[in-house]
C-alpha atoms as a PDB file:
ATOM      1  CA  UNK A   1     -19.207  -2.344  -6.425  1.00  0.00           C
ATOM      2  CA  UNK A   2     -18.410  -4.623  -9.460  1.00  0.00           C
ATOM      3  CA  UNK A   3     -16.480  -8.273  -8.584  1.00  0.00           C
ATOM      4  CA  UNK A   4     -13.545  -6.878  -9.664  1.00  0.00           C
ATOM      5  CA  UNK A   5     -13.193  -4.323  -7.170  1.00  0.00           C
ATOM      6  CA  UNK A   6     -14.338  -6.996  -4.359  1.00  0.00           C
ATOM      7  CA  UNK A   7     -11.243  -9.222  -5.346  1.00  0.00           C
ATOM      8  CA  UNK A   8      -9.315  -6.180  -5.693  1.00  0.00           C
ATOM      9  CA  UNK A   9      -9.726  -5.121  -2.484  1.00  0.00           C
ATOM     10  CA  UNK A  10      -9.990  -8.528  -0.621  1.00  0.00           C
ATOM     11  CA  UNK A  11      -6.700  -8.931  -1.930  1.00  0.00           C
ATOM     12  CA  UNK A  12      -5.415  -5.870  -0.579  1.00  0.00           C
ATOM     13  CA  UNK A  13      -6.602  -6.386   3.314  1.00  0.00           C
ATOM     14  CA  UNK A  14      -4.376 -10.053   2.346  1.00  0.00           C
ATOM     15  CA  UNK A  15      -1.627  -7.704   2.518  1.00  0.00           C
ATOM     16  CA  UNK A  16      -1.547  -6.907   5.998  1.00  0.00           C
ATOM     17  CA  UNK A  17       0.367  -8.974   7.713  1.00  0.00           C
ATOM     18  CA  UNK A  18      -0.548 -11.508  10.724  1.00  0.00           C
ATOM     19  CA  UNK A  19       1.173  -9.826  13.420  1.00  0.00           C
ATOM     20  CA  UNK A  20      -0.548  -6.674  12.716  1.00  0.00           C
ATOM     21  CA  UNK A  21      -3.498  -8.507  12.790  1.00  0.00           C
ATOM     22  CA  UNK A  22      -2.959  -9.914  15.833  1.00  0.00           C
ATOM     23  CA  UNK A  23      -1.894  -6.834  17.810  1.00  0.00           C
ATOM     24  CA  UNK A  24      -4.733  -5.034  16.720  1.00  0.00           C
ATOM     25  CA  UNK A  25      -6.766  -7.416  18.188  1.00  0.00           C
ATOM     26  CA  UNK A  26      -4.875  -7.285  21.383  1.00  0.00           C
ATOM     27  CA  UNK A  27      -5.370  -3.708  21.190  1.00  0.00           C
ATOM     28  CA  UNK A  28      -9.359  -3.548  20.326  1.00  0.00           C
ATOM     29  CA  UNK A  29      -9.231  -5.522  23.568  1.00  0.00           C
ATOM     30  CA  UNK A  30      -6.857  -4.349  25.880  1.00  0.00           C
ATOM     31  CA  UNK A  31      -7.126  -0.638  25.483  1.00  0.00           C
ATOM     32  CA  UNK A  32     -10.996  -0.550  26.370  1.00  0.00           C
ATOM     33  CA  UNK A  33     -10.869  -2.989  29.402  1.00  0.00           C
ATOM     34  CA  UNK A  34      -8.083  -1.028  30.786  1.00  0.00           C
ATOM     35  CA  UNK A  35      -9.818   2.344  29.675  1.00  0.00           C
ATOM     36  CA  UNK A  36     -13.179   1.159  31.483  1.00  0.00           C
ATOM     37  CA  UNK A  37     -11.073   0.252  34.624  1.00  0.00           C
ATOM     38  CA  UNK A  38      -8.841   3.135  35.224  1.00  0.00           C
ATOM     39  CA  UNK A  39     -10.930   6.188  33.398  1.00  0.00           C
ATOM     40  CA  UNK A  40     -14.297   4.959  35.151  1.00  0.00           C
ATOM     41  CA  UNK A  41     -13.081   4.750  38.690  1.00  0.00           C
ATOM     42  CA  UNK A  42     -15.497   7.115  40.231  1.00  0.00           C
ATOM     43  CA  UNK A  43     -19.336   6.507  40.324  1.00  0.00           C
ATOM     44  CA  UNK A  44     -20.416   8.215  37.519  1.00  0.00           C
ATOM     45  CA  UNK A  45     -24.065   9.704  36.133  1.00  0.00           C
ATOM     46  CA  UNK A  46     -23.070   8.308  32.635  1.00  0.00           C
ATOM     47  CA  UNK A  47     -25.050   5.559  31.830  1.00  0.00           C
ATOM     48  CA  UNK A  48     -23.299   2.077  31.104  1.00  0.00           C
ATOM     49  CA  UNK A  49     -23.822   1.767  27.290  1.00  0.00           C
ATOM     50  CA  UNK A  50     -22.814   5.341  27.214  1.00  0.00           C
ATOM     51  CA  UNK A  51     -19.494   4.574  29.199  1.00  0.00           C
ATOM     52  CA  UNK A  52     -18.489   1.138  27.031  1.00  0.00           C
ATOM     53  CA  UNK A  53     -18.947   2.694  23.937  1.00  0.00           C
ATOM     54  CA  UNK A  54     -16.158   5.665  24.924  1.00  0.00           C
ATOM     55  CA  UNK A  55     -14.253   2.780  26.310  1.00  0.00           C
ATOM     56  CA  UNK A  56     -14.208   1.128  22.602  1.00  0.00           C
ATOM     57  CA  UNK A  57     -13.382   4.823  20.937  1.00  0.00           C
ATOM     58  CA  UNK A  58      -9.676   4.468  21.647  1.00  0.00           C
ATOM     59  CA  UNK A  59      -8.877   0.756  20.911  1.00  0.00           C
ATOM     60  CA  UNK A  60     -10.995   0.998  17.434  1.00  0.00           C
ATOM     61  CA  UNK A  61      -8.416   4.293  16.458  1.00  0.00           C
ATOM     62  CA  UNK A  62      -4.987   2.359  17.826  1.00  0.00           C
ATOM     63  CA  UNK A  63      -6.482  -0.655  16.287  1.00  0.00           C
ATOM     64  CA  UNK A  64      -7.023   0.376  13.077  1.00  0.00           C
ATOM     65  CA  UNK A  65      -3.600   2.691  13.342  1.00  0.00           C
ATOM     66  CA  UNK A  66      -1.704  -0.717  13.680  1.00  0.00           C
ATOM     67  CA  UNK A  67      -3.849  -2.273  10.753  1.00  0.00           C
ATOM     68  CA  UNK A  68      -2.172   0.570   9.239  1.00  0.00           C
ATOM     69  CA  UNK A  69       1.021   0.330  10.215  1.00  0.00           C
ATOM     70  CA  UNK A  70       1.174  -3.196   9.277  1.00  0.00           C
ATOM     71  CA  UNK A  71      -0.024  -2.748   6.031  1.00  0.00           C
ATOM     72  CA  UNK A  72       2.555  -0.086   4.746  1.00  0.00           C
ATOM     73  CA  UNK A  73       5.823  -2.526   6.306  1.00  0.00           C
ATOM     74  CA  UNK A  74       4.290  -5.155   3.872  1.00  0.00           C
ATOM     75  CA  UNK A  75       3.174  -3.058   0.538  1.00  0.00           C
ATOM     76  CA  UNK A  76       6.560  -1.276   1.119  1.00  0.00           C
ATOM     77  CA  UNK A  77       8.278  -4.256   0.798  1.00  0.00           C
ATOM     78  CA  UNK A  78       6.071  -5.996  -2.085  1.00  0.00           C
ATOM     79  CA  UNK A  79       6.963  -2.691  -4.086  1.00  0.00           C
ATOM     80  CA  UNK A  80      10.630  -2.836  -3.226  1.00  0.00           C
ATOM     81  CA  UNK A  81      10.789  -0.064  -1.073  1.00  0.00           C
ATOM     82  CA  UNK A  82      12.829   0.539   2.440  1.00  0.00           C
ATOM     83  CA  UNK A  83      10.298  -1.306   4.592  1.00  0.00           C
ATOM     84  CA  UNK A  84      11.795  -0.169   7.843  1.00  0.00           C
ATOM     85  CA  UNK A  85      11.985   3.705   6.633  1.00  0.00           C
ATOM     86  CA  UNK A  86       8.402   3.668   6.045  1.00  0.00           C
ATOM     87  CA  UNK A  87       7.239   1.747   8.747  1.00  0.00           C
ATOM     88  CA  UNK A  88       9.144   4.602  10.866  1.00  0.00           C
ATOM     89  CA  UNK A  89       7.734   7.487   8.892  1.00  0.00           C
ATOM     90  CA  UNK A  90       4.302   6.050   9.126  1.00  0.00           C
ATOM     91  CA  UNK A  91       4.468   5.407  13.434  1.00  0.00           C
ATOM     92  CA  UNK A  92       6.440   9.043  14.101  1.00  0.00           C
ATOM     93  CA  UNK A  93       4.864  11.585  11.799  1.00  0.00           C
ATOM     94  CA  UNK A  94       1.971  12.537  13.259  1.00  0.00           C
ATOM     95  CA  UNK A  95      -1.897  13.330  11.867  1.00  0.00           C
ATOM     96  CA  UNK A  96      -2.115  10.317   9.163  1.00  0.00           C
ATOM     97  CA  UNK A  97       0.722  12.909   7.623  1.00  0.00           C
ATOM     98  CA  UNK A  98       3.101   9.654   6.898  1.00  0.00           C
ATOM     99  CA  UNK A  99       0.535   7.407   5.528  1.00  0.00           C
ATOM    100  CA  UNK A 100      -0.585  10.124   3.143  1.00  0.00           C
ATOM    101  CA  UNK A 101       2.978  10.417   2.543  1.00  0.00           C
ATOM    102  CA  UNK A 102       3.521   6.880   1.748  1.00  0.00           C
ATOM    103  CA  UNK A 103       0.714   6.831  -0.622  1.00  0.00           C
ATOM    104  CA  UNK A 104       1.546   9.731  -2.408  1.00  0.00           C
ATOM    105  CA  UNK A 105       5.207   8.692  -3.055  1.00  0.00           C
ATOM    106  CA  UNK A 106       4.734   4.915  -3.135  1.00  0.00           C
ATOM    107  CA  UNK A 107       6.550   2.988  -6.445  1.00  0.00           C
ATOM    108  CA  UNK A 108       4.383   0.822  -8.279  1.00  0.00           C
ATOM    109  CA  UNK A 109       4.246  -2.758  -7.616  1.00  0.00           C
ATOM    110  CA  UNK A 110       6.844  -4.753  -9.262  1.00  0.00           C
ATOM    111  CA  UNK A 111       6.209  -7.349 -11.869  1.00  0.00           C
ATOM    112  CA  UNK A 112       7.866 -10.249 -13.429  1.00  0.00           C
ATOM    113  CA  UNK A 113       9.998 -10.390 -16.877  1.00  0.00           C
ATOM    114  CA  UNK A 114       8.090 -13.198 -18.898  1.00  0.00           C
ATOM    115  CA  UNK A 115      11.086 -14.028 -20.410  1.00  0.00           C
ATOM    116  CA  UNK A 116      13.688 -14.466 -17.799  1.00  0.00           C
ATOM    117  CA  UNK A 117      11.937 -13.684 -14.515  1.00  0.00           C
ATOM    118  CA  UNK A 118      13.464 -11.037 -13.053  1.00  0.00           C
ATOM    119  CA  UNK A 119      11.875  -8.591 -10.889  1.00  0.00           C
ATOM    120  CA  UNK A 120      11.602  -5.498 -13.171  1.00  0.00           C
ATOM    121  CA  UNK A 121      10.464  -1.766 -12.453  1.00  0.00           C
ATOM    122  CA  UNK A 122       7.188  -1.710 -14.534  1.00  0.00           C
ATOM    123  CA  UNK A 123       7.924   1.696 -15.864  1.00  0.00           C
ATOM    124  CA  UNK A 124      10.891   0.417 -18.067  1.00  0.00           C
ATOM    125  CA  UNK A 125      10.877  -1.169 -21.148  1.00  0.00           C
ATOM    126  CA  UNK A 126      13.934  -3.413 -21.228  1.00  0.00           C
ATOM    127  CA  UNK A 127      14.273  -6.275 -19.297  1.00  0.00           C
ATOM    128  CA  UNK A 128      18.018  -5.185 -17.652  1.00  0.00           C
ATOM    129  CA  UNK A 129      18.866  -8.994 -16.995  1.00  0.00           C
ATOM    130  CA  UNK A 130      17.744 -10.296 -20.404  1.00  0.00           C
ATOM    131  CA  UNK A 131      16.840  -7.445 -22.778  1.00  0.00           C
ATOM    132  CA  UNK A 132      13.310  -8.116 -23.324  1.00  0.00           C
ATOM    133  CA  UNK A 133      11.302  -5.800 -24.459  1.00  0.00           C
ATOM    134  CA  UNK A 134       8.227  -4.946 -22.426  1.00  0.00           C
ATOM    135  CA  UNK A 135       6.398  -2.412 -24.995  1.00  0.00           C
ATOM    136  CA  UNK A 136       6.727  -1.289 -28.124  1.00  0.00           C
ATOM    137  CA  UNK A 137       9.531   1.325 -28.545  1.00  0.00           C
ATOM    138  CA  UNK A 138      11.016   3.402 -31.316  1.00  0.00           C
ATOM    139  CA  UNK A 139      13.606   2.394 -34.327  1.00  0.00           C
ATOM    140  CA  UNK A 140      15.773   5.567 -33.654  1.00  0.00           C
ATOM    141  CA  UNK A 141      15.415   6.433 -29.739  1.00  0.00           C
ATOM    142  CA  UNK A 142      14.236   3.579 -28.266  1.00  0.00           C
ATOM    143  CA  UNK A 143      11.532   5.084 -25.915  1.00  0.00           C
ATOM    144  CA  UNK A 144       8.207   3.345 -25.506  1.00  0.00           C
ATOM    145  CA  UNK A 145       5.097   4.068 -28.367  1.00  0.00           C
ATOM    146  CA  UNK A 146       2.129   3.530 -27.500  1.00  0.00           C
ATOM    147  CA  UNK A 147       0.173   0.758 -30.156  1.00  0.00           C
ATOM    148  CA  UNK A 148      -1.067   2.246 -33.195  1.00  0.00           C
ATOM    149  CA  UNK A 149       1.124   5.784 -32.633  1.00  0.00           C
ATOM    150  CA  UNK A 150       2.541   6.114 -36.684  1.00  0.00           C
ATOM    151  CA  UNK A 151       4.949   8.886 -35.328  1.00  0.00           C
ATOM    152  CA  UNK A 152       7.210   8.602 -31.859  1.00  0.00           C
ATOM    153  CA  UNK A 153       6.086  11.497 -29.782  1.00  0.00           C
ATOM    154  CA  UNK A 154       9.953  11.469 -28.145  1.00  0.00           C
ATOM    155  CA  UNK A 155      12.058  12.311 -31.394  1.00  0.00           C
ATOM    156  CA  UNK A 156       9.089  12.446 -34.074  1.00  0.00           C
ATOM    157  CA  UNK A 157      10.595   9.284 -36.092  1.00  0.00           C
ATOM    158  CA  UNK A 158       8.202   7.442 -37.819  1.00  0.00           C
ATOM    159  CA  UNK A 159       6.819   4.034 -36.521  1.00  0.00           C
ATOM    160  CA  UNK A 160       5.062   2.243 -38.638  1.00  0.00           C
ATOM    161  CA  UNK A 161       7.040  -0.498 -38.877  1.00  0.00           C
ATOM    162  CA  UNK A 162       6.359  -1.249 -34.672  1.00  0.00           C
ATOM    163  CA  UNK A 163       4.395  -4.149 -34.526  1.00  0.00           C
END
């Protein structure tokens, strides 16, 4: 794994938010104590380390499900999405269905207009606030060329002239 991808995905797990954090450390905890004490109530022939470890199997799933869940309501939000919707779609559909959901159908993050700073889509290539241009784009139909395309592959104009 290069640096890159550490910052990458440091930066990523600084997404979830602190009270998700938080109750999924309440929930590491809480669910196995209170699994231990009510599940374990009879003498058993399990041994101990046997019995805490199947105490901690619950609370590190619920745990990591409300990592989960917190992560979504904040990405959701950062890419201008209905943060409540998801969060909703993510708890109720069941079998990791609406997280797989969410990151099929996610929008891409949002960036900044240099020029005026506006929140823009990144997938357009006018500013709609200021009219910057983000990327090259055609003389006659105004869709985005890529650099060093001679012929628009929208309309078939010629763009040379792009710098």
């Amino acid at each position: 794994m290069t640096v890159t991808d550490t910052r990458i995905i440091k930066s990523e797990i600084m997404v979830i938010p602190k009270w998700a954090r938080v109750l999924a450390a309440v929930v590491f905890i809480a669910v196995p104590i209170c699994f231990y004490a009510f599940v374990w109530t009879k003498p058993s022939d399990a041994p101990v380390p046997f019995r805490i470890l199947v105490s901690f199997l619950p609370g590190s799933i619920l745990a990591v499900l409300a990592l989960m869940v917190g992560y979504v309501n904040k990405d959701a939000g950062r890419r201008g999405m209905n943060r409540t919707l998801w969060t909703l779609l993510v708890i109720f559909i069941p079998n990791a269905i609406g997280f797989i959901l969410y990151f099929l159908l996610r929008s891409p993050i949002r960036v900044e207009c240099p020029k005026c700073g506006t929140v823009v889509d990144p997938r357009v290539n006018f500013c709609p606030h200021c009219r910057h241009s983000f990327h090259d784009t055609c003389p006659q139909c105004r869709s985005a060329v890529r650099p060093g395309d001679k012929f628009c592959a929208n309309c078939g104009a010629h763009v040379d002239q792009v710098a």
